[in-house]
N, C-alpha and C. Protein backbone atom coordinates (compact mmCIF):
# COMPACT_ATOMS: atom_id res chain seq x y z
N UNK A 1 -53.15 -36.20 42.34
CA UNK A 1 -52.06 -35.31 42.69
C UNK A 1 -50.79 -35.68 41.93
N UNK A 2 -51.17 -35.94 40.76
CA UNK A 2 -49.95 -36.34 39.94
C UNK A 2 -49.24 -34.97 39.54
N UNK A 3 -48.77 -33.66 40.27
CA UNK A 3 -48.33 -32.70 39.06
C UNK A 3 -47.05 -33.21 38.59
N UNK A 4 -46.73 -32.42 37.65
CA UNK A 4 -44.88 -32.51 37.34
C UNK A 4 -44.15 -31.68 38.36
N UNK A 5 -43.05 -32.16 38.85
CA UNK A 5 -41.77 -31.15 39.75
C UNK A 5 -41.93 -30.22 39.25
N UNK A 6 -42.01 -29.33 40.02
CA UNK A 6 -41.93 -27.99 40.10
C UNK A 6 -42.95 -27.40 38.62
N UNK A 7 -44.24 -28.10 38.58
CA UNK A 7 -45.16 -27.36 37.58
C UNK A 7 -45.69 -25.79 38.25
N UNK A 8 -45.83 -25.89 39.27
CA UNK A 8 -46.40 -24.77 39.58
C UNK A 8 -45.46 -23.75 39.39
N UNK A 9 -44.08 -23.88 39.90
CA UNK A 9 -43.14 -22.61 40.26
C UNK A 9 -42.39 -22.33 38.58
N UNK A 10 -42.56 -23.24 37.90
CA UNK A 10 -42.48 -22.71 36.37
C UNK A 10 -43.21 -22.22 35.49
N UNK A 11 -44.70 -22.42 36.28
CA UNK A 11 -46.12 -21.53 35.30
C UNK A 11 -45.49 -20.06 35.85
N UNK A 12 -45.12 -19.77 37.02
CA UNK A 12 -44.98 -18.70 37.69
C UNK A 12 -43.99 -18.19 36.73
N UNK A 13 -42.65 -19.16 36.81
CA UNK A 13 -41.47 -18.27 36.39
C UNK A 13 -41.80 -17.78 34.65
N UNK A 14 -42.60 -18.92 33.97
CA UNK A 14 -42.52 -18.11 32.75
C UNK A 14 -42.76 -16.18 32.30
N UNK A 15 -44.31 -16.30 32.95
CA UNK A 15 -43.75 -14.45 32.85
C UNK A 15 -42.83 -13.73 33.28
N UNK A 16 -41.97 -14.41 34.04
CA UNK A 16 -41.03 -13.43 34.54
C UNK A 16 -40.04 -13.48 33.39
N UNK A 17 -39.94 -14.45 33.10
CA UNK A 17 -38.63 -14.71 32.09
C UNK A 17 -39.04 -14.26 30.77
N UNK A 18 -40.18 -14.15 30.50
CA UNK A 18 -40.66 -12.86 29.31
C UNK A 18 -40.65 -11.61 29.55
N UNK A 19 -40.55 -11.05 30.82
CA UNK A 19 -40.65 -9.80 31.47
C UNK A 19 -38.69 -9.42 31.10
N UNK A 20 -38.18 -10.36 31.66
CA UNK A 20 -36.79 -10.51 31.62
C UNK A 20 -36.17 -10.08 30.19
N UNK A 21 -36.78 -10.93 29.55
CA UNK A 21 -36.35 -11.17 27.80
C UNK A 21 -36.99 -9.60 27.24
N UNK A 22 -38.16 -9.48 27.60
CA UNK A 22 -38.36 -7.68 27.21
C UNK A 22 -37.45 -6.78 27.82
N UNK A 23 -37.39 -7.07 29.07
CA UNK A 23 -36.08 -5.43 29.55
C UNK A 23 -34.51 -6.00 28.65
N UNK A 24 -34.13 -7.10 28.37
CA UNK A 24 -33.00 -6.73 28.39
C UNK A 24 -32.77 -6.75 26.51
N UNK A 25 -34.07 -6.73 25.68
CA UNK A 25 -34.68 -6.71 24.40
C UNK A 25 -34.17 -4.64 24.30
N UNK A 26 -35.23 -4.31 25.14
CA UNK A 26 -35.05 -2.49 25.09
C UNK A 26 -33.49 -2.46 25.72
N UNK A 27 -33.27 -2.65 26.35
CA UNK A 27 -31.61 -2.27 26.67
C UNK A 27 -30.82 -2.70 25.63
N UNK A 28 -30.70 -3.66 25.05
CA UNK A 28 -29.98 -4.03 23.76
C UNK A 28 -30.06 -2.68 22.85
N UNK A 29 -31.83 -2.91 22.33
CA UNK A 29 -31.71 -1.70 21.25
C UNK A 29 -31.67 -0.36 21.76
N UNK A 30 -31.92 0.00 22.95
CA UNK A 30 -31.33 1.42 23.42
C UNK A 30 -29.67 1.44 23.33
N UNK A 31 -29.09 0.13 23.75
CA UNK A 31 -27.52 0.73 23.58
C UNK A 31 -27.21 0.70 22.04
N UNK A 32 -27.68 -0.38 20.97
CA UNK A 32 -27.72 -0.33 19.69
C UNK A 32 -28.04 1.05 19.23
N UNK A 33 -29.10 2.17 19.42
CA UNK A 33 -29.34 2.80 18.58
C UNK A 33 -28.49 4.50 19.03
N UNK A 34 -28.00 4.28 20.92
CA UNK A 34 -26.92 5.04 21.39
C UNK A 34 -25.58 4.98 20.48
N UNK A 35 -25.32 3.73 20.02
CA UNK A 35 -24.18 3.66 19.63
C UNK A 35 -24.40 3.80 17.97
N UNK A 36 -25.39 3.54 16.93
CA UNK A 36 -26.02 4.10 15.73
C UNK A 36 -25.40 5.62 16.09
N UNK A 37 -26.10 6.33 16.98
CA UNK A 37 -26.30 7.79 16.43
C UNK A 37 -24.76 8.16 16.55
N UNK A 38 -24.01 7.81 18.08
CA UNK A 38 -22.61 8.23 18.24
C UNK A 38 -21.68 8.37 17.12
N UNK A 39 -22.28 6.82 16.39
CA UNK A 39 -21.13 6.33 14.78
C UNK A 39 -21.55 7.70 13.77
N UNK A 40 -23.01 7.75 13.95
CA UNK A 40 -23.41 8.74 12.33
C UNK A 40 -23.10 9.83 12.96
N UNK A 41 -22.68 10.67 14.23
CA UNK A 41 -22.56 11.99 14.19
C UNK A 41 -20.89 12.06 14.18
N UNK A 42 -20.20 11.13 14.49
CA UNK A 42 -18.78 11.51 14.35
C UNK A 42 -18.84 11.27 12.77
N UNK A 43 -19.21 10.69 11.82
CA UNK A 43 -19.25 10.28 10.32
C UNK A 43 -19.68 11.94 10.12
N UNK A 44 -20.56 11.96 10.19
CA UNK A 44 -21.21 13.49 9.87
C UNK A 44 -19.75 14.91 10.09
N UNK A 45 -19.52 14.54 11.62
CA UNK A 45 -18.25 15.57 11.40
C UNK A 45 -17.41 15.49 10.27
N UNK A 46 -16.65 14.10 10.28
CA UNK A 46 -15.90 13.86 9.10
C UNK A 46 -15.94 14.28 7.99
N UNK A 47 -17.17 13.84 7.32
CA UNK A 47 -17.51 14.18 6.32
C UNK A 47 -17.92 15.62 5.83
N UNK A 48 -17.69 16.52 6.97
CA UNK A 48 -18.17 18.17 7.25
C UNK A 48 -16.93 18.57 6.91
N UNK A 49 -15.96 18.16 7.52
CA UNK A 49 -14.15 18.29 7.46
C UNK A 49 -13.73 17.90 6.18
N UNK A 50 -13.82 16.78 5.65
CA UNK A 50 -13.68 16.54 4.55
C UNK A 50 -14.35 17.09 3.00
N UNK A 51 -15.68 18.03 3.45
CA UNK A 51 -15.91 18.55 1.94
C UNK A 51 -15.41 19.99 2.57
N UNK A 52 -14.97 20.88 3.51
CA UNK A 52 -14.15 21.92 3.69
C UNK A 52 -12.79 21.59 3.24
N UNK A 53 -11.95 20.85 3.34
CA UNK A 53 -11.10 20.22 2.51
C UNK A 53 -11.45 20.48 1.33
N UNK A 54 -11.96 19.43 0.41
CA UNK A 54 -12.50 19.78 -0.92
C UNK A 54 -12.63 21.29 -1.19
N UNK A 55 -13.55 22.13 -0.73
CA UNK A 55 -13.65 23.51 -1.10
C UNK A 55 -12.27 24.58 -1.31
N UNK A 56 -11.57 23.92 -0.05
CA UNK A 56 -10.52 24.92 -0.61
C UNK A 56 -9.39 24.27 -1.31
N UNK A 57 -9.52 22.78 -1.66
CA UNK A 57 -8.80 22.52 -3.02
C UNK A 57 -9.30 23.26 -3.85
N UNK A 58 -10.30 23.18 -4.19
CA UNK A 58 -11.01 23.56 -5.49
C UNK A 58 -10.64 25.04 -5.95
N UNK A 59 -10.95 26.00 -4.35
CA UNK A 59 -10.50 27.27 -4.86
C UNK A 59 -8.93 27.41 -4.95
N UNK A 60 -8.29 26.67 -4.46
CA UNK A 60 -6.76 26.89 -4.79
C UNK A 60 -6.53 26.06 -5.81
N UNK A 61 -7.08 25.53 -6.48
CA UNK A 61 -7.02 25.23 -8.10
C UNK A 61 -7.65 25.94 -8.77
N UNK A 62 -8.52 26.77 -8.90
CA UNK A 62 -8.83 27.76 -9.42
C UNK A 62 -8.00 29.36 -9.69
N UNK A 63 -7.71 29.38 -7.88
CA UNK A 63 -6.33 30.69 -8.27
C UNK A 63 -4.93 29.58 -9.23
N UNK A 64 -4.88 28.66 -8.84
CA UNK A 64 -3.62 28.48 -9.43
C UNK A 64 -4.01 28.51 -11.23
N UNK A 65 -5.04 27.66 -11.97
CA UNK A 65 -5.30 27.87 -13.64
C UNK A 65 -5.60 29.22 -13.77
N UNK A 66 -5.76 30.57 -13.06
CA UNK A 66 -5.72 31.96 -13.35
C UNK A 66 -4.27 32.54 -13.62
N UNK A 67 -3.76 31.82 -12.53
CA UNK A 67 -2.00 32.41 -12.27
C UNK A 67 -1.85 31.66 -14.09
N UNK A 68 -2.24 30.66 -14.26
CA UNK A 68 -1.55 29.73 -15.09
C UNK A 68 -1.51 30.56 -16.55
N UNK A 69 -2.80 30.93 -16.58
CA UNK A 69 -3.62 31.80 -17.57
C UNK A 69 -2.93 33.05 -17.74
N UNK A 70 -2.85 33.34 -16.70
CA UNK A 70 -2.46 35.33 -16.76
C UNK A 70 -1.21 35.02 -17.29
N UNK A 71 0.52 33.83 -16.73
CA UNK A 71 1.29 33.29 -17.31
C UNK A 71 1.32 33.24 -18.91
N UNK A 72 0.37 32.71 -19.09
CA UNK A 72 0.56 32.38 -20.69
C UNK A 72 -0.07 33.56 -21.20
N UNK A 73 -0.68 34.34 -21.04
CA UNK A 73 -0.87 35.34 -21.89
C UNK A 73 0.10 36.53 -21.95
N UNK A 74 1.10 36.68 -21.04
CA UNK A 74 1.98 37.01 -21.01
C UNK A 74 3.17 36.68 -21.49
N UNK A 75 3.38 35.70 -21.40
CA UNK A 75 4.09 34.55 -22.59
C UNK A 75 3.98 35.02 -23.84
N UNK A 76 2.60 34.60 -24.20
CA UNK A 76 2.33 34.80 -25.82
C UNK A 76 2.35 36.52 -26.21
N UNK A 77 2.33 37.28 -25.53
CA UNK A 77 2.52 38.87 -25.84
C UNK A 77 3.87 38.83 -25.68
N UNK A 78 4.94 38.57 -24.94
CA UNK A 78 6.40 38.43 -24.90
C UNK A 78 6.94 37.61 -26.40
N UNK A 79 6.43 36.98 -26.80
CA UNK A 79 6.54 36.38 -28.16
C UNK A 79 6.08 36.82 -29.01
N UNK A 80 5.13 37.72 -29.21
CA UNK A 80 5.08 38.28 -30.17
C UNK A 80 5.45 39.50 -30.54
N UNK A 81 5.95 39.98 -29.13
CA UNK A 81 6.83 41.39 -29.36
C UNK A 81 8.31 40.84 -29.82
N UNK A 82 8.94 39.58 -29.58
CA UNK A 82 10.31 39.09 -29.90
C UNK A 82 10.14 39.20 -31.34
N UNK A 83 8.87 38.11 -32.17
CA UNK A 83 8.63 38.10 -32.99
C UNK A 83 8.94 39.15 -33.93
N UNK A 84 8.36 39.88 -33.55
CA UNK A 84 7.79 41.35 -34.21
C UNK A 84 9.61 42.32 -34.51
N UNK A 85 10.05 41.67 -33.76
CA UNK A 85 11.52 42.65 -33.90
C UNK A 85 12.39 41.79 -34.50
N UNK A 86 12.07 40.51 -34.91
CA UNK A 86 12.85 39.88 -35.95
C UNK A 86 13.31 39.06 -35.25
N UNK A 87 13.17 38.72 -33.97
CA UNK A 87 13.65 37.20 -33.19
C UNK A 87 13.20 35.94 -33.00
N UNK A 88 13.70 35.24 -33.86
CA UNK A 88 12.48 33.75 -34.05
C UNK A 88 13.03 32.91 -32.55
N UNK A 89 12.00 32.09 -32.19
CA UNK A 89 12.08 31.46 -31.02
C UNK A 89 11.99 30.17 -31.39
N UNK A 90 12.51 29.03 -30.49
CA UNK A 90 12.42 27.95 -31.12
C UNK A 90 11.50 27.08 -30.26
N UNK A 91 11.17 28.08 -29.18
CA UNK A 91 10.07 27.58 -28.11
C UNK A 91 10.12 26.03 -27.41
N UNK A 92 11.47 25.62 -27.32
CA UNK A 92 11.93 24.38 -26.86
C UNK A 92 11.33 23.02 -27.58
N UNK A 93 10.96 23.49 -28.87
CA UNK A 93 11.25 22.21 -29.70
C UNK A 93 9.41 21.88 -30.08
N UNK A 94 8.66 22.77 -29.52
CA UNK A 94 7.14 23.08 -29.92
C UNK A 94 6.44 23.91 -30.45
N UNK A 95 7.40 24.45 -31.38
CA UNK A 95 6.60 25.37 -32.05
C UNK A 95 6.08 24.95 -33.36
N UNK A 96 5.50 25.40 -34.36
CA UNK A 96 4.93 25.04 -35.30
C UNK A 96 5.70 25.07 -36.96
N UNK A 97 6.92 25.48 -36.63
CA UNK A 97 7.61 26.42 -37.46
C UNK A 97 9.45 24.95 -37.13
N UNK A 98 8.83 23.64 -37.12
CA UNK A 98 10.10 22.41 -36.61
C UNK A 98 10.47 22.26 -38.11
N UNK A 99 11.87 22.48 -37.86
CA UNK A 99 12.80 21.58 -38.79
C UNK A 99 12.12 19.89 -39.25
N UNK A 100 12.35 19.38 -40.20
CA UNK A 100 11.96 18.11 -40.22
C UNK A 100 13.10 17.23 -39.27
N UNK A 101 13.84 17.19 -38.90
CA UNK A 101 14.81 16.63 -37.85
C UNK A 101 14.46 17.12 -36.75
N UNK A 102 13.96 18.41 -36.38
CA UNK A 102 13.40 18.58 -34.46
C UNK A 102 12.24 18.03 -34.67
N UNK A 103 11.46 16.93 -35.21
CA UNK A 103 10.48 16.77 -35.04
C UNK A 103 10.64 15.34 -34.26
């Protein structure tokens, strides 16, 4: 009758304390993978918000190099009707037609 203290009531407790170590194993990764999806679906909004952003930069840089465009071609027909009537322009110091000193 030699056992060790308490051999018996620790053969017992070991499954429990593996039983233990499994539930609170799934509760870990159930709140781990609750809190995974929470992070990637607010990321997901963000990033939904943020390329709608993008899109309408893009198209309001697009109307604006049209405005920019329609500008200069209007420009350059305004200059060449000045032209045309004998009015040289000095086009603020960029035209092709520089003094060797406005250069």
């Amino acid at each position: 009758n030699s056992r060790p203290v308490g051999g018996a009531s620790s053969a017992a407790a070991a499954p429990a304390a593996e039983v233990d170590i499994k539930k609170i194993t799934m509760t870990v990764m159930d709140e781990c993978s609750r809190l995974i999806q929470d992070a990637t679906g607010k990321q997901k909004d963000k990033i939904d918000e943020l390329n709608a952003e993008i899109r309408k930069l893009k198209a309001m840089i697009v109307k604006h190099e049209t405005r920019i465009r329609t500008l200069e071609t209007k420009t350059k027909d305004q200059e060449k009707q000045l032209v045309s009537q004998g009015i040289l322009l000095n086009n603020n110091g960029h035209g092709d037609d520089l003094d060797p000193d406005e250069v």
